[in-house]
Protein backbone atom coordinates (compact mmCIF):
# COMPACT_ATOMS: atom_id res chain seq x y z
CA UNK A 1 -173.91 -90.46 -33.59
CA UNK A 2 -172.29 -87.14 -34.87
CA UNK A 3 -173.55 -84.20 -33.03
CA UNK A 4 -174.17 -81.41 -34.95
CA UNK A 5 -171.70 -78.80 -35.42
CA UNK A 6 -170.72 -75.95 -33.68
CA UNK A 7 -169.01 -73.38 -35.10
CA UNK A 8 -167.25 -70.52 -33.18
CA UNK A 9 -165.65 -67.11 -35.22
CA UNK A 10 -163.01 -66.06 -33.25
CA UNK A 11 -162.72 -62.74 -33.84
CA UNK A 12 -159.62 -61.92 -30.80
CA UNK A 13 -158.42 -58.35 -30.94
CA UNK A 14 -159.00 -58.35 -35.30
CA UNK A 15 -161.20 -55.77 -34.55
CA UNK A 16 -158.23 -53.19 -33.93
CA UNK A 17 -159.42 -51.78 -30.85
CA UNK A 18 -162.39 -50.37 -32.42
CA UNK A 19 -165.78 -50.62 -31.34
CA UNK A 20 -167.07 -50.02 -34.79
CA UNK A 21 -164.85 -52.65 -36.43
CA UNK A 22 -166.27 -55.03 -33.44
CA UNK A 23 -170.12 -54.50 -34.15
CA UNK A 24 -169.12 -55.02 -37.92
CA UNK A 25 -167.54 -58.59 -36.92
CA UNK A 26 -170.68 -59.79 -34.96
CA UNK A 27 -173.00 -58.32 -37.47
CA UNK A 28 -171.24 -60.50 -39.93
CA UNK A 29 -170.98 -63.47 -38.32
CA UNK A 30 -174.29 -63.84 -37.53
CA UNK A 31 -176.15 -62.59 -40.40
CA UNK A 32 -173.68 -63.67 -43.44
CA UNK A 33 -171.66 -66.72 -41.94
CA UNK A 34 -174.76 -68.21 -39.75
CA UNK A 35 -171.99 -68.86 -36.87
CA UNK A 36 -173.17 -70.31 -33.71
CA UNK A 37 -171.13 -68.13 -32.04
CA UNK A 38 -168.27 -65.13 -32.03
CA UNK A 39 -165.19 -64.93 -29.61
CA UNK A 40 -163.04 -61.90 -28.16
CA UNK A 41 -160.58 -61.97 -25.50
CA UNK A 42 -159.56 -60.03 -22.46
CA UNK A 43 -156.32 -58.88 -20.97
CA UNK A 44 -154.86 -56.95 -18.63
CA UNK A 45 -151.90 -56.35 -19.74
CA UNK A 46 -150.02 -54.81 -16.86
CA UNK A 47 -151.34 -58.11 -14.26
CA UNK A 48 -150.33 -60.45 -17.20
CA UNK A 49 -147.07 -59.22 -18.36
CA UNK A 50 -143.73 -58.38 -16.32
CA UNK A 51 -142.91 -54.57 -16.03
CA UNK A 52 -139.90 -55.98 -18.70
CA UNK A 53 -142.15 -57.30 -20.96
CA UNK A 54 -144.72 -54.62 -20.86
CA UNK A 55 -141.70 -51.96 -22.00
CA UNK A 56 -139.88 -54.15 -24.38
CA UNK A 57 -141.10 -53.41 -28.44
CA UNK A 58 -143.69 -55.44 -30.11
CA UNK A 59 -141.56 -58.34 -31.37
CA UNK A 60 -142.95 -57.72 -34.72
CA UNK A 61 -142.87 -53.39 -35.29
CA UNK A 62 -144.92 -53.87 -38.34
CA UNK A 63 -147.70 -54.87 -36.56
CA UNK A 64 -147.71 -52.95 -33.00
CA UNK A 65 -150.30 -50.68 -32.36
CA UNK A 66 -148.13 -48.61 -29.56
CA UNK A 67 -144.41 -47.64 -28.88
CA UNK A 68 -143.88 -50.73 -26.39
CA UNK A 69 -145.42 -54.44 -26.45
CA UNK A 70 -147.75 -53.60 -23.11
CA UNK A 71 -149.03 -49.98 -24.74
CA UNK A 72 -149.93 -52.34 -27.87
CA UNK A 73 -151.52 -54.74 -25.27
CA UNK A 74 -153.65 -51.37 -23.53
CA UNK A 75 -154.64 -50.35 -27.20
CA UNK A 76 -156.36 -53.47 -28.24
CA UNK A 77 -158.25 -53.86 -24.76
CA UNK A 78 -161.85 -53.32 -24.00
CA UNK A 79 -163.33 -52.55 -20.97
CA UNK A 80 -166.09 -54.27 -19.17
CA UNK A 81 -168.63 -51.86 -19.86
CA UNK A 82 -167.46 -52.19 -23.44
CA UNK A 83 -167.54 -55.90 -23.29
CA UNK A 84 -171.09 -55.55 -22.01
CA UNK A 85 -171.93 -53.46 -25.47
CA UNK A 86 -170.59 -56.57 -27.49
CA UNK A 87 -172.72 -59.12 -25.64
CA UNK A 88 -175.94 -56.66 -26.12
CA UNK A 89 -174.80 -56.47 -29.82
CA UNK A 90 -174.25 -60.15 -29.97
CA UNK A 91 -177.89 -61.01 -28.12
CA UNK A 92 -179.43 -58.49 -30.83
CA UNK A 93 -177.63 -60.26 -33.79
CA UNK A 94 -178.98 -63.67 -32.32
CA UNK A 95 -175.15 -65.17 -32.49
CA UNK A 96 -173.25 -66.33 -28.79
CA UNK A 97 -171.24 -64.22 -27.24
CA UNK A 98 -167.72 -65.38 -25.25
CA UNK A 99 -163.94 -64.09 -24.23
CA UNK A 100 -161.13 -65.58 -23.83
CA UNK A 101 -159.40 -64.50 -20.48
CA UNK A 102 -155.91 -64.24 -20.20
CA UNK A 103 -155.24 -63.08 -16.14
CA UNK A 104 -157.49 -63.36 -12.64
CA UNK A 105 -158.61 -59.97 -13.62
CA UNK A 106 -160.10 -60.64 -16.58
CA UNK A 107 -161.60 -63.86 -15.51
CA UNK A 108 -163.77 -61.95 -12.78
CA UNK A 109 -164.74 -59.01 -15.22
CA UNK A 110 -165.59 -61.50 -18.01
CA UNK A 111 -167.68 -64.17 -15.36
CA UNK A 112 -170.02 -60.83 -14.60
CA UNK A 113 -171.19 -60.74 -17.70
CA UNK A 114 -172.47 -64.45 -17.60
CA UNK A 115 -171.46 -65.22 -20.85
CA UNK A 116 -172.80 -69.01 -21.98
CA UNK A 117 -169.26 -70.06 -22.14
CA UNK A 118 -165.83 -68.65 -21.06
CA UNK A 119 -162.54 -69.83 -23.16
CA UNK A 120 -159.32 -70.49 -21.13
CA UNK A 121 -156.47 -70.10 -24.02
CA UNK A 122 -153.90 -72.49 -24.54
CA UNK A 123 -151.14 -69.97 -22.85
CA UNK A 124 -153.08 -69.92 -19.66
CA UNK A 125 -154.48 -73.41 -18.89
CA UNK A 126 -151.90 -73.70 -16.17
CA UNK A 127 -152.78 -70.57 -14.54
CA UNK A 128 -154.77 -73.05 -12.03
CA UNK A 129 -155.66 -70.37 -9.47
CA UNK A 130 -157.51 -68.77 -12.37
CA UNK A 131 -159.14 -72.14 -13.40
CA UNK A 132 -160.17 -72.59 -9.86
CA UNK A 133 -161.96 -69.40 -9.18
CA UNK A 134 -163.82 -70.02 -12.55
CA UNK A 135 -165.11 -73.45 -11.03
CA UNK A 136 -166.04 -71.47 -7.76
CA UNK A 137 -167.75 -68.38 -8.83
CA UNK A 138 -168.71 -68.94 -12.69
CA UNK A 139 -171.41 -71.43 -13.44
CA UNK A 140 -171.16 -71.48 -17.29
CA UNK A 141 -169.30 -73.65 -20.45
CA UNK A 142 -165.87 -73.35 -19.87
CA UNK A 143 -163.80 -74.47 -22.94
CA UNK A 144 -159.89 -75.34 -22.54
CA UNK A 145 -157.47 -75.47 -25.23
CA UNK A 146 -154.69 -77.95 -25.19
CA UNK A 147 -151.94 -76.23 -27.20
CA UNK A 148 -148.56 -76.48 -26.21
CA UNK A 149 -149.61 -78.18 -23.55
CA UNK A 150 -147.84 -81.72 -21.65
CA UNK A 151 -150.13 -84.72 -21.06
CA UNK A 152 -149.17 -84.77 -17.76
CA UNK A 153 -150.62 -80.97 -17.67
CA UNK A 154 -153.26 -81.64 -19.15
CA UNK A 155 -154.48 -84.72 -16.78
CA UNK A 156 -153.74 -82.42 -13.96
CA UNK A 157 -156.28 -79.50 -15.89
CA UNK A 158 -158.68 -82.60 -15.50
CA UNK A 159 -158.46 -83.72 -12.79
CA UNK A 160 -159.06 -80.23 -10.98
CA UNK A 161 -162.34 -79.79 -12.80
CA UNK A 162 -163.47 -83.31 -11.73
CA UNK A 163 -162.56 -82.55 -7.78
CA UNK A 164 -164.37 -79.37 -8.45
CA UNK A 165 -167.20 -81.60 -10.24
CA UNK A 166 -167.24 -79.12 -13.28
CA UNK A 167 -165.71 -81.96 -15.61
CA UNK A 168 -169.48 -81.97 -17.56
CA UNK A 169 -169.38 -78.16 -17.93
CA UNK A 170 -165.54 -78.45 -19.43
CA UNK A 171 -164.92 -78.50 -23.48
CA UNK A 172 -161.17 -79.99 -24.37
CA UNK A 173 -159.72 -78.49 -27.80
CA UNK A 174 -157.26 -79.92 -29.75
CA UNK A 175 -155.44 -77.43 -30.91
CA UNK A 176 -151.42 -76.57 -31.95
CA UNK A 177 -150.49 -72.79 -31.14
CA UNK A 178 -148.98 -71.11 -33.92
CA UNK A 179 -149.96 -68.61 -36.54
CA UNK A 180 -150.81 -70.11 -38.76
CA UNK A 181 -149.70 -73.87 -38.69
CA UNK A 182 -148.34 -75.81 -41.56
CA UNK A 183 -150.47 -79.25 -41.91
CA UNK A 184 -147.65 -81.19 -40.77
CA UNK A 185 -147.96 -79.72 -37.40
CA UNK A 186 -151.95 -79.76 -37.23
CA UNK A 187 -151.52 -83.41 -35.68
CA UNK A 188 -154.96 -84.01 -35.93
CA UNK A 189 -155.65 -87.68 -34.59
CA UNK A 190 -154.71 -86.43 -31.35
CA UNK A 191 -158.13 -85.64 -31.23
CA UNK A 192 -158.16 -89.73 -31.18
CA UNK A 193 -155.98 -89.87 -28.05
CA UNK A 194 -157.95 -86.91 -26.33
CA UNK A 195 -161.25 -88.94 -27.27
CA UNK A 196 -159.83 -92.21 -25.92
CA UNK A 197 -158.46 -90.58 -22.08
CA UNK A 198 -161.52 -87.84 -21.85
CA UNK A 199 -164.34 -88.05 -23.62
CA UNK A 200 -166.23 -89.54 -21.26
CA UNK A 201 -164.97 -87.47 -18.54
CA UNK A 202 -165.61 -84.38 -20.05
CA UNK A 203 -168.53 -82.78 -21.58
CA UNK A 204 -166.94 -82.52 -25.20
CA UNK A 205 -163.88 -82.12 -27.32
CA UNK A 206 -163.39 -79.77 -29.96
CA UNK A 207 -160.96 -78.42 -32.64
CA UNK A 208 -159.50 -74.81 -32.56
CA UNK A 209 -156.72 -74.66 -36.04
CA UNK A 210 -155.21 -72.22 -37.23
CA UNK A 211 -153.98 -73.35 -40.19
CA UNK A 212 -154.91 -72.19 -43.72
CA UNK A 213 -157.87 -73.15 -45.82
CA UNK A 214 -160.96 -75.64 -44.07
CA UNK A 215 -160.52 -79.07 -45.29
CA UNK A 216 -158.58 -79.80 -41.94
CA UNK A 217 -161.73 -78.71 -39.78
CA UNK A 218 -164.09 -81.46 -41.89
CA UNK A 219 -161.32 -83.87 -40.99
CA UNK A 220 -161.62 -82.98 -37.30
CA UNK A 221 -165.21 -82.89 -37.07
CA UNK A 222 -165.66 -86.35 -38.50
CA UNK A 223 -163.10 -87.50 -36.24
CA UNK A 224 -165.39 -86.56 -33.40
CA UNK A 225 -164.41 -83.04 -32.67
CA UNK A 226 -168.14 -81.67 -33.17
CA UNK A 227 -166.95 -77.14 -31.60
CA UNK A 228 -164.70 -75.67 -34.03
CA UNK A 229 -162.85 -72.70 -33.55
CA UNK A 230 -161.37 -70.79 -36.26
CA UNK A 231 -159.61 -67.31 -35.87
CA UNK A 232 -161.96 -64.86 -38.12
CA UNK A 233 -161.36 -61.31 -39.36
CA UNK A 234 -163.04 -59.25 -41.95
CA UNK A 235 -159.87 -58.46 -44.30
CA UNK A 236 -156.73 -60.88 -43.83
CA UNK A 237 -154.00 -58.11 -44.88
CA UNK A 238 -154.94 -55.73 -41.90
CA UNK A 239 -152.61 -54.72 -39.62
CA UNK A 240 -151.91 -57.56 -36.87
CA UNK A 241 -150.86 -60.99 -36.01
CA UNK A 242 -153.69 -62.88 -36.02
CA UNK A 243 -155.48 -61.75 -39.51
CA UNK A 244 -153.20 -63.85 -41.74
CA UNK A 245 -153.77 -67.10 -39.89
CA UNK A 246 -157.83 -65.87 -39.60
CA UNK A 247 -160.45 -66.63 -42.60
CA UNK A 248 -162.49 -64.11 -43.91
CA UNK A 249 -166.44 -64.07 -44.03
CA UNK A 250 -166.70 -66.44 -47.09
CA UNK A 251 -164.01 -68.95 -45.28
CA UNK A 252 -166.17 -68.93 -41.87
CA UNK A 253 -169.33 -69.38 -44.14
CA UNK A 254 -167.79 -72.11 -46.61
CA UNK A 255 -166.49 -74.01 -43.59
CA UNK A 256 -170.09 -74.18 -41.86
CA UNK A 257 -171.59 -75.07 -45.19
CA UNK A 258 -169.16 -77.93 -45.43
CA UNK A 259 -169.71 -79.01 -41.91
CA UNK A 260 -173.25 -79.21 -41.74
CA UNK A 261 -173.23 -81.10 -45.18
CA UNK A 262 -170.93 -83.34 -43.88
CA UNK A 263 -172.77 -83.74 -40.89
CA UNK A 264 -175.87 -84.85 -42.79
CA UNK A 265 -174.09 -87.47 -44.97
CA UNK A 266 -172.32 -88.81 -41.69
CA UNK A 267 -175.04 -91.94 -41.31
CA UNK A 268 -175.90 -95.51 -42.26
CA UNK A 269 -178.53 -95.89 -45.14
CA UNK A 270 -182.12 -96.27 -43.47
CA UNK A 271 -182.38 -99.44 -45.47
CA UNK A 272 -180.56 -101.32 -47.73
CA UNK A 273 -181.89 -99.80 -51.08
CA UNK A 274 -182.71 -95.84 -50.51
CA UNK A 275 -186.01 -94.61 -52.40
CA UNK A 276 -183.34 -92.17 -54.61
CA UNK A 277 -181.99 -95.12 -55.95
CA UNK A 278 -184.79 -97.21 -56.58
CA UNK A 279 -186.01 -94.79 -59.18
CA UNK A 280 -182.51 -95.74 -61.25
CA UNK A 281 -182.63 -99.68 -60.12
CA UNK A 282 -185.80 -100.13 -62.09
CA UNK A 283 -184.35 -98.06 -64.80
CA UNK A 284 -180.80 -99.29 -64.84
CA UNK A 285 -179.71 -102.21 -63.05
CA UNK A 286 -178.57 -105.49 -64.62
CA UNK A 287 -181.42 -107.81 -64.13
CA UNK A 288 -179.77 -111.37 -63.76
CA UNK A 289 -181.58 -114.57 -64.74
């Protein structure tokens, strides 16, 4: 049985660092693309970074929003309070709001909020004192991506939830971190080998791409990943790195078209001739003596 799909615009830091720009997103996802729900993250920059990193340039000038990679890092951030605004706007829209969280920090701010899920990113699913607090003090969905991640990491990411028993609350994504990913690299039957070691273990697995175009996410779902997570943004050629690996509003809302269609056609005929065809066998059908 395919469950039905759930489909999560992950909006990140496309919004600019602007509140405006942020309402826009959510408005948009809920009322044009009919997401199930939109995703921002969380930072803070100077408990994530080293004091090296934090003063070294944006790797990529083009696209920095401040003089130094941890002053781009401040300008994209918003506060709790602000995150509070976004889950009031998101509640009002009727779409789901989440974060990812990137440090302790975040984590704690974020959990206050109780948000209906919380998303660990691929770059911190080793931060296990993090994961561990989460299991302790947050009661919630907490989803997990598995990019660029070893299998040996990930049984250990696990097995802590399952000591913890929090395995049922945990959502496993598939997922290769880059921006955006050729199709060579989108390996998608791993979703096969996460299905065979944890989907009984865990309360789902999912898909989070970030490749181009969406006939990669119709793959995944019918392989069995029923949450995917696509990087969204409301114009692809703004300034940043994540708009030219994200899809715009008529992407996000072509992809859940094609998902739920897909989703409908995913069964066995009810009985051997269907009542659409009957109408054509007595019209067309070779009758043999």
């Amino acid at each position: 049985m395919y469950k039905k799909p759930y489909v999560i615009a992950e909006a990140g830091c496309n919004h600019m660092g602007q509140m405006e720009i942020a309402h826009e997103l959510i408005n948009v996802a809920a009322y044009f693309c009919k997401a199930d729900a939109i995703k921002f993250q969380k930072r803070c920059p100077k408990e994530l970074l080293t004091e090296e990193q934090y003063n070294a340039p944006h790797p990529n000038p083009i696209n920095s929003y401040g003089d130094t990679y941890g002053a781009h890092r401040e300008y994209l951030e918003f506060t709790v309070d602000q995150h509070a605004q976004l889950k009031e706007w998101c509640e009002e829209a009727g779409i789901t709001y989440s974060t990812s969280v990137w440090d302790m920090t975040s984590a704690k701010e974020i959990a206050s909020l109780k948000p209906e899920f919380i998303k660990i990113p691929s770059a911190c699913n080793t931060h296990y004192e993090m994961l561990q607090w989460l299991c302790d003090n947050y009661s919630g969905e907490i989803q997990l991506s598995f990019g660029m991640t070893s299998h040996d990491e990930e049984e250990k990411i696990v097995q802590l939830f399952e000591k913890n028993n929090r395995a049922k609350d945990l959502v496993l994504f598939n997922c290769t971190s880059g921006y955006p990913v050729p199709f060579k690299d989108v390996c998608l039957l791993e979703i096969n080998r996460m299905k065979k070691l944890y989907q009984n273990r865990v309360k789902a697995i999912g898909f989070s791409g970030h490749h181009l175009g969406i006939a990669v996410d119709i793959a995944a779902y019918t392989l069995g990943a029923n949450v995917i997570e696509r990087h969204y943004t409301l114009d692809r050629t703004w300034k940043g790195t994540d708009h030219a690996a994200s899809l715009e509003p008529n992407g996000i809302k072509n992809l859940i078209h094609d998902l739920n269609a897909v989703h409908e056609a995913l069964m066995y005929k009810k009985c051997e001739i269907l009542p659409i065809e009957q109408v054509q066998r007595d019209k067309l059908k070779y009758r043999a003596n």
